[in-house]
Protein backbone atom coordinates (compact mmCIF):
# COMPACT_ATOMS: atom_id res chain seq x y z
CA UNK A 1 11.01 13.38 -17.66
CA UNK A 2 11.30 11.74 -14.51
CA UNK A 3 9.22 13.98 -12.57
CA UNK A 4 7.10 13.93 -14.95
CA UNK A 5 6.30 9.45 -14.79
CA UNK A 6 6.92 10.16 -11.21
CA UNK A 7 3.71 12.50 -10.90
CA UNK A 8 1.87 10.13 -12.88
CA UNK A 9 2.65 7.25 -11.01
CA UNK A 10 1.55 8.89 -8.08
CA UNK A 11 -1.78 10.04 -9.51
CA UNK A 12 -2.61 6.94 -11.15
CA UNK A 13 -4.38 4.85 -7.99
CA UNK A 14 -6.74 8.25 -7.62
CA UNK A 15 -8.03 8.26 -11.15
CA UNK A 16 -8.06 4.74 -11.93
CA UNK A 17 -10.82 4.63 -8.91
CA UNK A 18 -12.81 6.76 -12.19
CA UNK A 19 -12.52 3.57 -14.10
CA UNK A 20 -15.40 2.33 -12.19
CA UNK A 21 -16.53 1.20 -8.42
CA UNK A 22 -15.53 -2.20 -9.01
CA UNK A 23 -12.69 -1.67 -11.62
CA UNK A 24 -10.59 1.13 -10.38
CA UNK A 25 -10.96 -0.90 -6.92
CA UNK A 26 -9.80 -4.34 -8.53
CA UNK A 27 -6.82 -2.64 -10.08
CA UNK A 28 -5.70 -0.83 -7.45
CA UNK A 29 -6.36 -3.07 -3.66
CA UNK A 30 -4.88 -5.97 -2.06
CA UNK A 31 -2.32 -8.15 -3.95
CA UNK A 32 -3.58 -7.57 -7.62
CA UNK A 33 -2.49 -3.73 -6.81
CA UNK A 34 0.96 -4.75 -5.40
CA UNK A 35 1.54 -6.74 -7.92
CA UNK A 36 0.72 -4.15 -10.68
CA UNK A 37 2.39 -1.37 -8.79
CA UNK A 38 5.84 -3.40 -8.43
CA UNK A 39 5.57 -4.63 -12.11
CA UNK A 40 5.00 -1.01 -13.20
CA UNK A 41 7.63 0.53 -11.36
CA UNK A 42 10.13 -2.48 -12.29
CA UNK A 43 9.25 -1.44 -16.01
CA UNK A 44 9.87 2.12 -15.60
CA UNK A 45 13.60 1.69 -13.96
CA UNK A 46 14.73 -0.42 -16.56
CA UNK A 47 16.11 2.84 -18.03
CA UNK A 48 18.00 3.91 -14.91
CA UNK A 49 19.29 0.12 -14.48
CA UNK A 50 20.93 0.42 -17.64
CA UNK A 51 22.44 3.75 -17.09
CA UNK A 52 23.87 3.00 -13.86
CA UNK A 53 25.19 -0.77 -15.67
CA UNK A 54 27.05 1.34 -18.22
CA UNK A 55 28.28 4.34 -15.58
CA UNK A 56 29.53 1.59 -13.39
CA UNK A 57 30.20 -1.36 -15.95
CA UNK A 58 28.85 -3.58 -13.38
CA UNK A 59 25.70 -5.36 -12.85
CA UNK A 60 26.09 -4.51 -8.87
CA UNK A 61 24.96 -0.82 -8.94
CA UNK A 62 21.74 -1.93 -10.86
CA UNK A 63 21.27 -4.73 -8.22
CA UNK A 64 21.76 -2.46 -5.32
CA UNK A 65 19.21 0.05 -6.87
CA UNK A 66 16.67 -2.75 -8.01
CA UNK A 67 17.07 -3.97 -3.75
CA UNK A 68 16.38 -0.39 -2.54
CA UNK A 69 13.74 -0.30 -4.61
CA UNK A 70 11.91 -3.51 -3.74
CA UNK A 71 12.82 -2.57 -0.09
CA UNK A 72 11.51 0.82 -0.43
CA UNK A 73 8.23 -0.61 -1.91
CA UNK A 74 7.83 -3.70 0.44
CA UNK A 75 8.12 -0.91 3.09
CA UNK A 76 5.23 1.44 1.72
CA UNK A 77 2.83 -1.71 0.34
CA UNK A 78 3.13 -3.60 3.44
CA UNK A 79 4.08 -1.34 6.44
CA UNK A 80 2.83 2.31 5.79
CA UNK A 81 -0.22 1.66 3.27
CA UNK A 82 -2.10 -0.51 6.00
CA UNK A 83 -0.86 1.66 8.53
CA UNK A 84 -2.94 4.45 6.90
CA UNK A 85 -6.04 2.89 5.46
CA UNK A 86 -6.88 1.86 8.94
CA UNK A 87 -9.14 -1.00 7.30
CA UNK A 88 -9.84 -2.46 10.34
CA UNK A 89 -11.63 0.09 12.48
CA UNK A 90 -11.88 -0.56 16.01
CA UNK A 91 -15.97 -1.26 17.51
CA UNK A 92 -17.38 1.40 19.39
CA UNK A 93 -17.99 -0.57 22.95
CA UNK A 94 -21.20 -2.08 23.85
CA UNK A 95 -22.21 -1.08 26.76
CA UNK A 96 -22.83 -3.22 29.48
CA UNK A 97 -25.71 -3.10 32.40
CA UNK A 98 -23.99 -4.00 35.88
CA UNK A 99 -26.58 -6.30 37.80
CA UNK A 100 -26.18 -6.19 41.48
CA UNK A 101 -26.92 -9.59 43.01
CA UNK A 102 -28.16 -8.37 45.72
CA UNK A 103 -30.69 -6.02 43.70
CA UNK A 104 -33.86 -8.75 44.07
CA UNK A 105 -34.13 -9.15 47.81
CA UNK A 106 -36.32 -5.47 48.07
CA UNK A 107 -38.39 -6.82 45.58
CA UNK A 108 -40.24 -9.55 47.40
């Protein structure tokens, strides 16, 4: 079963981009993406937290595996996805015509 929300979680930013241009792209970019990403994965451990409250009979296992996972995802949102999409493409250089001051004084 957890493979299983694990492979759909992973497919889910490719086909909501089927939802529309403009709808898959709002779900699924910037913050509003984050946002719904973090919530959605917060959601879907709540099953694990409790296992590992009643394994351990402690609220610190749960809080150890709720930082990891907001580590884990801070790391990937904020550090590998923009590292990736390479939004920002460098310019091809302009190139640049080298006047020599000197170049008028046959011209006279």
């Amino acid at each position: 079963m957890t493979a299983l929300v694990g492979g759909i979680m992973g497919l889910l930013p490719h086909l909501l981009h089927h939802v529309g241009l403009l709808g898959g792209a709002v779900l699924v970019t910037g913050v509003t993406g984050n946002v719904a990403f973090a919530v959605l994965g917060l959601v879907f451990s709540l099953p694990l937290l409790r296992r590992l409250y009643r394994r351990f009979g402690t609220w610190k296992a749960p809080a150890l595996a709720l930082a990891v996972f907001a580590l884990m995802f801070s790391l990937s949102a904020l550090v590998i996805g923009p590292a990736i999409s390479d939004a920002d493409p460098q310019p091809a250089p302009v190139p640049t015509e080298q006047v020599d001051p000197d170049h008028d004084e046959h011209h006279d």
